[in-house]
PDB file of N, CA and C in Angstrom:
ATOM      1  N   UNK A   1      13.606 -17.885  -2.711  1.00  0.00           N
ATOM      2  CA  UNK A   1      14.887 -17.930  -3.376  1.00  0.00           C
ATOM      3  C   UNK A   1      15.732 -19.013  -2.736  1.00  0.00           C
ATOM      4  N   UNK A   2      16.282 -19.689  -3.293  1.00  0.00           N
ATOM      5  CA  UNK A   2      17.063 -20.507  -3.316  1.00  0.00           C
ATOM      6  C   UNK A   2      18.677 -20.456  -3.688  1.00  0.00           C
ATOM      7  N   UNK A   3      19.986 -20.461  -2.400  1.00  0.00           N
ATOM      8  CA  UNK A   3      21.087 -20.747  -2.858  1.00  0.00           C
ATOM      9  C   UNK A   3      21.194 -21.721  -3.860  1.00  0.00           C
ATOM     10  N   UNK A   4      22.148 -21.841  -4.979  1.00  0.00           N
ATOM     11  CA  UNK A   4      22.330 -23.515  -5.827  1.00  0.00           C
ATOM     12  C   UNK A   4      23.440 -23.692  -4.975  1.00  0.00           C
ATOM     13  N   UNK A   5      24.280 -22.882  -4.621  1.00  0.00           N
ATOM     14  CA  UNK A   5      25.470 -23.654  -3.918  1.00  0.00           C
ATOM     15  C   UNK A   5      24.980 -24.482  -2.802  1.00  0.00           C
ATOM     16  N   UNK A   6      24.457 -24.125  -2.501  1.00  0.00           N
ATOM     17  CA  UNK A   6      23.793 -25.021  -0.532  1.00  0.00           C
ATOM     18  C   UNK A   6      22.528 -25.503  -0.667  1.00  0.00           C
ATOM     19  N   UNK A   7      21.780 -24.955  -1.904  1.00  0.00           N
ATOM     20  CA  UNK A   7      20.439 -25.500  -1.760  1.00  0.00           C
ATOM     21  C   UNK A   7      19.427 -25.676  -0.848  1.00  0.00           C
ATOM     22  N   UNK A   8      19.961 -24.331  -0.293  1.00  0.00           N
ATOM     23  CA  UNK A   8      19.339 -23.802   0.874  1.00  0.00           C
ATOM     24  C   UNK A   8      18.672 -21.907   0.808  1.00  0.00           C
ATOM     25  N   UNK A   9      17.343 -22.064   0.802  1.00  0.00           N
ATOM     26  CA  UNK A   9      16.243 -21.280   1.443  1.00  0.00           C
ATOM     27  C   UNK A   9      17.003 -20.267   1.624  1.00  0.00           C
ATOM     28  N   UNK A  10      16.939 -18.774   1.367  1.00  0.00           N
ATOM     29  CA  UNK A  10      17.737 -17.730   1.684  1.00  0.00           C
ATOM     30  C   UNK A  10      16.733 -16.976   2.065  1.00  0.00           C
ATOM     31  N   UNK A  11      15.494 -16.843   2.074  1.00  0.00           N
ATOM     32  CA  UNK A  11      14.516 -16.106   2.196  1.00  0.00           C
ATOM     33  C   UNK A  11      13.719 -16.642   3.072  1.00  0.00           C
ATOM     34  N   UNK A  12      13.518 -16.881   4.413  1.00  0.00           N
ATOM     35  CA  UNK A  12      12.236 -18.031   4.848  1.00  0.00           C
ATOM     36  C   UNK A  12      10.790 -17.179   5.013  1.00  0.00           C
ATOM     37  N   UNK A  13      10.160 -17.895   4.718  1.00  0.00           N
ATOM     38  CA  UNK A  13       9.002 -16.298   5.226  1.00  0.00           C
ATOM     39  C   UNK A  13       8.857 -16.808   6.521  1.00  0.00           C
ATOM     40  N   UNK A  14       7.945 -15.279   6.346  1.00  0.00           N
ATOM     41  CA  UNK A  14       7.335 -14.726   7.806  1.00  0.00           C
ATOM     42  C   UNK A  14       5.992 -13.925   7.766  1.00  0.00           C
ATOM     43  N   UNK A  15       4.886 -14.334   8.973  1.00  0.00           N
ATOM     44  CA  UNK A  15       3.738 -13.493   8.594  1.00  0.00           C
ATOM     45  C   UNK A  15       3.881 -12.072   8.704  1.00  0.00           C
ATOM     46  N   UNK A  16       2.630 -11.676   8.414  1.00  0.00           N
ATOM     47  CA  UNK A  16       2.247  -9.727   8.551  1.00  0.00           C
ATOM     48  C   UNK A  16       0.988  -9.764   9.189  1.00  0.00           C
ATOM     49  N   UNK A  17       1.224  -9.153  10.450  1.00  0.00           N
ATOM     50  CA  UNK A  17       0.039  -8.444  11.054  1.00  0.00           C
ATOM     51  C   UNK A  17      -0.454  -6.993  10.439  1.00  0.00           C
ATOM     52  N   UNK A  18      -1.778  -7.113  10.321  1.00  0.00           N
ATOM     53  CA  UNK A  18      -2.052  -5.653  10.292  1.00  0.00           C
ATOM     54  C   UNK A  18      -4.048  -5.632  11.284  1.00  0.00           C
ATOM     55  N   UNK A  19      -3.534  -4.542  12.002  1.00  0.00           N
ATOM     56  CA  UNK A  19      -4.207  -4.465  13.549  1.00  0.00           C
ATOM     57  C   UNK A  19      -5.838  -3.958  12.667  1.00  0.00           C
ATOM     58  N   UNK A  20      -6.697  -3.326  13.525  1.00  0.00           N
ATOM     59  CA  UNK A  20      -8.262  -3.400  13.294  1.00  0.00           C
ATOM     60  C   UNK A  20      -8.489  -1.734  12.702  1.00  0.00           C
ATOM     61  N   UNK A  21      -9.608  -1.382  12.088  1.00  0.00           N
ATOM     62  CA  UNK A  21      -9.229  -0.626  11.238  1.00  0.00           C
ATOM     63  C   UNK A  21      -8.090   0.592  10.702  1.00  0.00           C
ATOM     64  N   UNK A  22      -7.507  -0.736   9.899  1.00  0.00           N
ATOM     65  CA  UNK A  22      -5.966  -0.057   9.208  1.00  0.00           C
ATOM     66  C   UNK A  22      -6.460   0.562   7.811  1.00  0.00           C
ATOM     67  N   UNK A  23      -5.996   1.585   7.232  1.00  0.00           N
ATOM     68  CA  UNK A  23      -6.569   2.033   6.349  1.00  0.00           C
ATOM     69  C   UNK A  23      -4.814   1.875   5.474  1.00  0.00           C
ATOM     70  N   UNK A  24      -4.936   1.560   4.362  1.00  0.00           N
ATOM     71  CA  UNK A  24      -3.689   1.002   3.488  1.00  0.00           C
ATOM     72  C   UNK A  24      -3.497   1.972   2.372  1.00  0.00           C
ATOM     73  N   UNK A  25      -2.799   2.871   2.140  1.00  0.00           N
ATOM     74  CA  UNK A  25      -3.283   3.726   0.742  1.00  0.00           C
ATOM     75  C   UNK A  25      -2.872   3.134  -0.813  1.00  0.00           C
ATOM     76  N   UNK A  26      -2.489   3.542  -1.371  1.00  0.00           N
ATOM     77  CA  UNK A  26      -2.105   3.218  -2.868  1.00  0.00           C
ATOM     78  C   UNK A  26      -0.921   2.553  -2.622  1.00  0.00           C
ATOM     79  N   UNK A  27      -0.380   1.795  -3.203  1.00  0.00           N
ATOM     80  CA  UNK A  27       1.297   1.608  -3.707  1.00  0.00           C
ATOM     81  C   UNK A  27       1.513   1.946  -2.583  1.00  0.00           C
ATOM     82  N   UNK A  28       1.196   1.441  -1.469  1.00  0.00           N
ATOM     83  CA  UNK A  28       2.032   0.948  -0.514  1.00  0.00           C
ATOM     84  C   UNK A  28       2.867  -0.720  -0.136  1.00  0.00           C
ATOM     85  N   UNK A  29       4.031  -0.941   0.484  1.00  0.00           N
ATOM     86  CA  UNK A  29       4.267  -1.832   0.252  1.00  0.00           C
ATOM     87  C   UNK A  29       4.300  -2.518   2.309  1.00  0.00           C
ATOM     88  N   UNK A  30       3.561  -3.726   2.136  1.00  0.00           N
ATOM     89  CA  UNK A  30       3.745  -4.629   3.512  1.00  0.00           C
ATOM     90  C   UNK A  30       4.766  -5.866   3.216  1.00  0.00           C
ATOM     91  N   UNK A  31       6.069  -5.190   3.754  1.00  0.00           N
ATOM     92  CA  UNK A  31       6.903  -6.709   3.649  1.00  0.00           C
ATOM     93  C   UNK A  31       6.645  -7.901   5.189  1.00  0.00           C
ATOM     94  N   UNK A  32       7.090  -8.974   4.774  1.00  0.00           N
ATOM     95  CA  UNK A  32       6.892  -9.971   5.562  1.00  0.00           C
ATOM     96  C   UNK A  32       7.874  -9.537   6.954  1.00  0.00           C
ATOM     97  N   UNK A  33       6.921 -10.237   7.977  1.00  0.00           N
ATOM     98  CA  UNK A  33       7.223 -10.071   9.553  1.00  0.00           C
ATOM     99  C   UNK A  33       7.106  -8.485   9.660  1.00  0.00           C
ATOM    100  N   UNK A  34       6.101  -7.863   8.994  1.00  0.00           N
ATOM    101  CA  UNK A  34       5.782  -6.419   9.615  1.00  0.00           C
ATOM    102  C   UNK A  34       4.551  -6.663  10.649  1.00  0.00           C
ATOM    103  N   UNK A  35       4.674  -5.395  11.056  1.00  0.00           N
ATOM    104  CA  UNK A  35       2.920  -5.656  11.945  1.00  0.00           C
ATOM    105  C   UNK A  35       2.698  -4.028  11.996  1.00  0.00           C
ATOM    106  N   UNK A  36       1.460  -3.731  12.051  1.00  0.00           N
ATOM    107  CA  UNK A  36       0.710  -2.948  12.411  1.00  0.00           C
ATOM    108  C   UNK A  36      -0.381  -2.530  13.044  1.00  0.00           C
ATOM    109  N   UNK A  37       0.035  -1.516  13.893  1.00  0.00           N
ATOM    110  CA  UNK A  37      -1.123  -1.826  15.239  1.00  0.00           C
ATOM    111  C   UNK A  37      -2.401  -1.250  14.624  1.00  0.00           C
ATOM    112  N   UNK A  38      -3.693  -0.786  15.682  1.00  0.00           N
ATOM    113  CA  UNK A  38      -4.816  -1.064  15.456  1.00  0.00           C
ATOM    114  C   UNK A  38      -4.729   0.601  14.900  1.00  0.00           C
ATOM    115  N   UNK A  39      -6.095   1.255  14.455  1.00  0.00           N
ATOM    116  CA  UNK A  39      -6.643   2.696  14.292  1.00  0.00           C
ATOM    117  C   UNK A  39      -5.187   3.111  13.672  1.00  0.00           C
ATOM    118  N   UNK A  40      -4.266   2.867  12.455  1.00  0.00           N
ATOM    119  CA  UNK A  40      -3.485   3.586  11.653  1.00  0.00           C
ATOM    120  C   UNK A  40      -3.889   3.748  10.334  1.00  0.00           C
ATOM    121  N   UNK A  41      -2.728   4.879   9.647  1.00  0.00           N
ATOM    122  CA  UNK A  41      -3.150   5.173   8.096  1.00  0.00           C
ATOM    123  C   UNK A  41      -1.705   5.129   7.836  1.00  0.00           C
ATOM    124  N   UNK A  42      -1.841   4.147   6.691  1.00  0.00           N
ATOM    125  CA  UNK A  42      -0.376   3.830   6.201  1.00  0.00           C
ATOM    126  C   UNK A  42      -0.604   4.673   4.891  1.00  0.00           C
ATOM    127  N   UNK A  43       0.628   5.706   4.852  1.00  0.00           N
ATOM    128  CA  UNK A  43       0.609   6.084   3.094  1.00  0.00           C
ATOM    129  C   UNK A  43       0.726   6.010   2.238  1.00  0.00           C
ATOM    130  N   UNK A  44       0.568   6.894   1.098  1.00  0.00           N
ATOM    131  CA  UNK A  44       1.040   6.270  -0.027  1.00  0.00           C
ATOM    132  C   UNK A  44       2.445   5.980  -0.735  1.00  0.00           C
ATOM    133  N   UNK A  45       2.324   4.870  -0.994  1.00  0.00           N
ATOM    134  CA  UNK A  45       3.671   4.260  -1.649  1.00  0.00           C
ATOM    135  C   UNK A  45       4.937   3.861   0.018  1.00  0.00           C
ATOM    136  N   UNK A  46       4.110   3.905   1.317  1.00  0.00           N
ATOM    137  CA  UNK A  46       4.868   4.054   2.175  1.00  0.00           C
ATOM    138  C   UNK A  46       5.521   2.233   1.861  1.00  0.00           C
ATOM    139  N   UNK A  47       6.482   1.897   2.703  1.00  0.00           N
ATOM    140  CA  UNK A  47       7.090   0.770   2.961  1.00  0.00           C
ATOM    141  C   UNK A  47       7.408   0.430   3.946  1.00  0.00           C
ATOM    142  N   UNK A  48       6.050  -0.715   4.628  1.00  0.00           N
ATOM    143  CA  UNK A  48       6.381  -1.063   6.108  1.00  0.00           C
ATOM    144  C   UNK A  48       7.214  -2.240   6.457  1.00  0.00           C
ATOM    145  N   UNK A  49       8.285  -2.259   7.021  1.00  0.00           N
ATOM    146  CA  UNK A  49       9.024  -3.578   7.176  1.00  0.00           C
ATOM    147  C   UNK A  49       9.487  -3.900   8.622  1.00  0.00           C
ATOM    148  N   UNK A  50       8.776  -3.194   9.694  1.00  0.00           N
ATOM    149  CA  UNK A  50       9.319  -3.137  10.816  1.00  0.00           C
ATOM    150  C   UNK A  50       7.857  -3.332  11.832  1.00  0.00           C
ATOM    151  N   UNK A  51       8.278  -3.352  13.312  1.00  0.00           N
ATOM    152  CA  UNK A  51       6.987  -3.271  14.205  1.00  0.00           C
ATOM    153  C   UNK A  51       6.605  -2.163  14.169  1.00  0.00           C
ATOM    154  N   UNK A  52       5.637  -2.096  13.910  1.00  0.00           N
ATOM    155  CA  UNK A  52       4.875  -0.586  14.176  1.00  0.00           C
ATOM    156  C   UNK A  52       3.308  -0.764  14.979  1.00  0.00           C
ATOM    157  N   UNK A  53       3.760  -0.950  16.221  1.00  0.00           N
ATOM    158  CA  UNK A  53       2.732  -1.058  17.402  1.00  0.00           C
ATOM    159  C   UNK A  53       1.994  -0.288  18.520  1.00  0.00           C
ATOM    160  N   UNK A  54       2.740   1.006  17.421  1.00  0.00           N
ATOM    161  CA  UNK A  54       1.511   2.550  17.888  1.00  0.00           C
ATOM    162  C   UNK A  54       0.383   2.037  17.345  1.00  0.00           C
ATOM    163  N   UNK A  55      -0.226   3.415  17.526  1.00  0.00           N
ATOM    164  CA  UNK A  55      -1.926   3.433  17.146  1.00  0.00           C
ATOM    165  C   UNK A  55      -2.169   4.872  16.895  1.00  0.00           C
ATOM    166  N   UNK A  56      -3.141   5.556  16.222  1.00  0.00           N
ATOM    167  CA  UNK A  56      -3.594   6.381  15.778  1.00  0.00           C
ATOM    168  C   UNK A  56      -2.502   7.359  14.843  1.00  0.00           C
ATOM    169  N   UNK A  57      -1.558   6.806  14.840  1.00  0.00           N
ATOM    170  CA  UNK A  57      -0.271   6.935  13.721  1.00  0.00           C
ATOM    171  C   UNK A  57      -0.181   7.240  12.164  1.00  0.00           C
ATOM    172  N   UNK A  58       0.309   7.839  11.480  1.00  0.00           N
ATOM    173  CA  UNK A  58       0.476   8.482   9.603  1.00  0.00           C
ATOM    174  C   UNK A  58       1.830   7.909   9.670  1.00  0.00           C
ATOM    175  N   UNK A  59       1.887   6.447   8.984  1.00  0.00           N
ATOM    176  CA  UNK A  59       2.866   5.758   8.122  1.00  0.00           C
ATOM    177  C   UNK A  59       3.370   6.049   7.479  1.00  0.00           C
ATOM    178  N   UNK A  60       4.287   7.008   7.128  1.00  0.00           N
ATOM    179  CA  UNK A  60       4.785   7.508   5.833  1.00  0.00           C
ATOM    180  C   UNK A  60       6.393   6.735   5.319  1.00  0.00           C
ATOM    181  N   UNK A  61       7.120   7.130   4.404  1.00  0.00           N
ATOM    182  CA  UNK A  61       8.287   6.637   3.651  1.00  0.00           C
ATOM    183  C   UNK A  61       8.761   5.772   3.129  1.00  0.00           C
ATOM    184  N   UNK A  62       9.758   5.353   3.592  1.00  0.00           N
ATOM    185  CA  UNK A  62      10.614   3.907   2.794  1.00  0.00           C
ATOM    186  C   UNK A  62      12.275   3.830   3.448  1.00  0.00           C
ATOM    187  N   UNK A  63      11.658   3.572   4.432  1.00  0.00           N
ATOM    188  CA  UNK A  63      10.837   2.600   5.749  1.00  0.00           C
ATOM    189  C   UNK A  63       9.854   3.192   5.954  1.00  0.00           C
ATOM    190  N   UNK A  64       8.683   3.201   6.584  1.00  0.00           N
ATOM    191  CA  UNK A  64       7.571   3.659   7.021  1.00  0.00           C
ATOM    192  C   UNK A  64       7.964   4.227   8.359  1.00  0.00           C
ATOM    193  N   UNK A  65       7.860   5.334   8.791  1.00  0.00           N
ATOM    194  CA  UNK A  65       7.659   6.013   9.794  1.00  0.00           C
ATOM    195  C   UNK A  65       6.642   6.897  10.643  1.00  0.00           C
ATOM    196  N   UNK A  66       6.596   6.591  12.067  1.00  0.00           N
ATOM    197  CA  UNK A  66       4.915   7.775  12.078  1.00  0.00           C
ATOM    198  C   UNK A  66       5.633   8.970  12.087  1.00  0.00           C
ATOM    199  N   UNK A  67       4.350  10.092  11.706  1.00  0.00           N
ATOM    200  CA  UNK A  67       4.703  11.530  11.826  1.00  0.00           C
ATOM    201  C   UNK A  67       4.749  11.740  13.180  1.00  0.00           C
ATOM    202  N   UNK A  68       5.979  12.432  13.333  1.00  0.00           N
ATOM    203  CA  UNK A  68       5.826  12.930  14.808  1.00  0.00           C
ATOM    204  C   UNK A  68       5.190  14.118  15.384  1.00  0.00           C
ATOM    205  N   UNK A  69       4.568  14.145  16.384  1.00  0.00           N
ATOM    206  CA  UNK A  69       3.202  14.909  17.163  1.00  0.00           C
ATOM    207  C   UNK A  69       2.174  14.371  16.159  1.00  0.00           C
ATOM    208  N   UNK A  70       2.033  14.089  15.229  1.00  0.00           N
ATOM    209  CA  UNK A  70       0.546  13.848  15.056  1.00  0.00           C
ATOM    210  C   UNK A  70      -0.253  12.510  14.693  1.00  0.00           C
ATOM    211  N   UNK A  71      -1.511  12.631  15.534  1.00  0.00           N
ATOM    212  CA  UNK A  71      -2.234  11.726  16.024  1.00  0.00           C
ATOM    213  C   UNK A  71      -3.591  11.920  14.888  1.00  0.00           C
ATOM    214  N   UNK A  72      -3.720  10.702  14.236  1.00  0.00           N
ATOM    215  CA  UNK A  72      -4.974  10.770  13.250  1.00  0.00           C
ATOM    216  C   UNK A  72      -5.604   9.835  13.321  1.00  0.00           C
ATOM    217  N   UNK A  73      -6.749   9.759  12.537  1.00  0.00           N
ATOM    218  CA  UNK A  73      -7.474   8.269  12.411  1.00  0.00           C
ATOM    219  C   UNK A  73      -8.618   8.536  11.054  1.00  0.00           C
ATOM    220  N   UNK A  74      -9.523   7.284  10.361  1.00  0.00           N
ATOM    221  CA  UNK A  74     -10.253   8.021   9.222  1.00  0.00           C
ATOM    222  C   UNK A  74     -11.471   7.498   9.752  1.00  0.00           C
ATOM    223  N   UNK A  75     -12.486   7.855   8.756  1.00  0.00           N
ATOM    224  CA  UNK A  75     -14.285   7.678   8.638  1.00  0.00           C
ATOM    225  C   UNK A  75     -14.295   7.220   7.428  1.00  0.00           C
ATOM    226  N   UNK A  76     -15.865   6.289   7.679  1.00  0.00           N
ATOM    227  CA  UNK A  76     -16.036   6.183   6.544  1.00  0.00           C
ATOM    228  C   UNK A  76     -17.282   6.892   6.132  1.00  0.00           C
ATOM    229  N   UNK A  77     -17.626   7.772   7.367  1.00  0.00           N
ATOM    230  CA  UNK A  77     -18.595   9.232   7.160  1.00  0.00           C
ATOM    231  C   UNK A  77     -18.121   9.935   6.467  1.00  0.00           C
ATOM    232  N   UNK A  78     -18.153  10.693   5.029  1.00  0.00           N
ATOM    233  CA  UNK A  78     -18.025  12.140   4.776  1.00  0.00           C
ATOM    234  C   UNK A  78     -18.176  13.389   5.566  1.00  0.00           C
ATOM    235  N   UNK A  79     -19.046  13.263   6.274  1.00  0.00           N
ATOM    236  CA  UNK A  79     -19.356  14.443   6.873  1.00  0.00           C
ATOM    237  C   UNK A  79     -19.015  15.004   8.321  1.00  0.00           C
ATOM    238  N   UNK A  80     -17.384  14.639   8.819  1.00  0.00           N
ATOM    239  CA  UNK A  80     -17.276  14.432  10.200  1.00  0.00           C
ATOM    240  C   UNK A  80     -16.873  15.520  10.524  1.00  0.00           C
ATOM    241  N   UNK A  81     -18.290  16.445  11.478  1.00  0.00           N
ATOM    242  CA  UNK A  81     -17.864  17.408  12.553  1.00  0.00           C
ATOM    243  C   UNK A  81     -17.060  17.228  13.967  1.00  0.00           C
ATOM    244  N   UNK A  82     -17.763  16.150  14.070  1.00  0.00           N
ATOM    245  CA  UNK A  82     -17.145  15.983  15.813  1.00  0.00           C
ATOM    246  C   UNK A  82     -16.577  14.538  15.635  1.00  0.00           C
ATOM    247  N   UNK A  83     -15.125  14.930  16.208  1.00  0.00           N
ATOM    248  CA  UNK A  83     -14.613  12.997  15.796  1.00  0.00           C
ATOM    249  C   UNK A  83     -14.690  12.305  17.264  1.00  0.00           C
ATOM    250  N   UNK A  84     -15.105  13.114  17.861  1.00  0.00           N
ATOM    251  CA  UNK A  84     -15.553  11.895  19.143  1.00  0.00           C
ATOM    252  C   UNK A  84     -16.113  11.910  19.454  1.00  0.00           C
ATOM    253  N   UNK A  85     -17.703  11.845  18.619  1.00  0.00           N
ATOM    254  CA  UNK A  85     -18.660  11.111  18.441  1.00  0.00           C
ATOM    255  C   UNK A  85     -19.010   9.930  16.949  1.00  0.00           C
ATOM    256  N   UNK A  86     -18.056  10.667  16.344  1.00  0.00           N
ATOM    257  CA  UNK A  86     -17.668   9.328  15.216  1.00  0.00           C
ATOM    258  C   UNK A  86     -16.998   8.795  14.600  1.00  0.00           C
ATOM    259  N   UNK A  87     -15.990   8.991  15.542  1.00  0.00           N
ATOM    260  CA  UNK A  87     -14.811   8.624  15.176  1.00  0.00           C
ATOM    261  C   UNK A  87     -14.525   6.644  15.037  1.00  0.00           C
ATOM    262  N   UNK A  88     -15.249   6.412  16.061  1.00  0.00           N
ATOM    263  CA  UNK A  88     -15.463   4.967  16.288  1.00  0.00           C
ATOM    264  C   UNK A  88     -16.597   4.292  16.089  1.00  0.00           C
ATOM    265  N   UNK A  89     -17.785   4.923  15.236  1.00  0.00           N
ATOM    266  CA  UNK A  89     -18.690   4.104  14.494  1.00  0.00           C
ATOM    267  C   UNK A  89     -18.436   2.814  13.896  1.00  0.00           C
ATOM    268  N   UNK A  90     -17.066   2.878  13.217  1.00  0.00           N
ATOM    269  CA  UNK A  90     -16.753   1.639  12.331  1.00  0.00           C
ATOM    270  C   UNK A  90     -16.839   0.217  12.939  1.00  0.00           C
ATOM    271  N   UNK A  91     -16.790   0.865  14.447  1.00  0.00           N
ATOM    272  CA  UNK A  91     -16.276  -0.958  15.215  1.00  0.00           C
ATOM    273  C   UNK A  91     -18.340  -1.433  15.260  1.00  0.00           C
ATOM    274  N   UNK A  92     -19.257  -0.469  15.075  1.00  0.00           N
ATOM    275  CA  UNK A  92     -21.052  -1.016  15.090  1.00  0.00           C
ATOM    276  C   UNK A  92     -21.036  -1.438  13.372  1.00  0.00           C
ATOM    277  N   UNK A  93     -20.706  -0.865  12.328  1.00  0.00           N
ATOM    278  CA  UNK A  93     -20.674  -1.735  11.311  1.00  0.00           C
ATOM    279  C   UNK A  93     -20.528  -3.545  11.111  1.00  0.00           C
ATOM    280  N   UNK A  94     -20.693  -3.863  10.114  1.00  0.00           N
ATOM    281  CA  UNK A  94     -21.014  -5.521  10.167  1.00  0.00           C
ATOM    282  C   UNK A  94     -19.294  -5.724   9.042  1.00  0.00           C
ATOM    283  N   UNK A  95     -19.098  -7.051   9.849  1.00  0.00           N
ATOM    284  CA  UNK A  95     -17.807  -7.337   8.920  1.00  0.00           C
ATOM    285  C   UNK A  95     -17.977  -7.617   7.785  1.00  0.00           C
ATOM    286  N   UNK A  96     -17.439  -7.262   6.704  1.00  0.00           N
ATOM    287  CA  UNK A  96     -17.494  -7.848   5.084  1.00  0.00           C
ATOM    288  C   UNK A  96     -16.850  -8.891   5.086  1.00  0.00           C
TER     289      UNK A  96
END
């Protein structure tokens, strides 16, 4: 966007981090100069616009906020009995 009065840039961008397996849900929104740390689940329709440099964190709202006390993470196993033994399979997978 552009002032016409000043003809000057009102918007400059800025990048978005998002850390190592982040799981993103539906209609969620990443605005510019967010970041997100590694092992989170951002929700649905959440809206991240801030640092968010926890980890194992549930992104929720508009702003995005973690839930407080709880600590999560996902699979891409169906079948997970014990999450610490597979909880971190994903990092022996091959990158797409």
């Amino acid at each position: 966007m552009i002032d016409l009065d000043t003809m000057r840039r009102t918007n400059p961008p800025d990048g978005v981090y998002i850390g190592d397996h982040v799981w993103v849900s539906k209609h969620a929104a990443i605005m510019k100069g967010a970041a997100i740390g590694d092992d989170n689940v951002v929700g649905y329709g959440a809206l991240v616009n801030g640092n968010m440099d926890m980890s194992n964190a549930m992104l929720v709202g508009a702003p995005a906020k973690p839930i407080p006390g709880r600590r999560v993470t996902w699979s891409r196993l169906s079948n997970v009995k014990k999450a610490d033994d597979t909880v971190f399979e994903w990092k022996n997978y091959p990158q797409l």
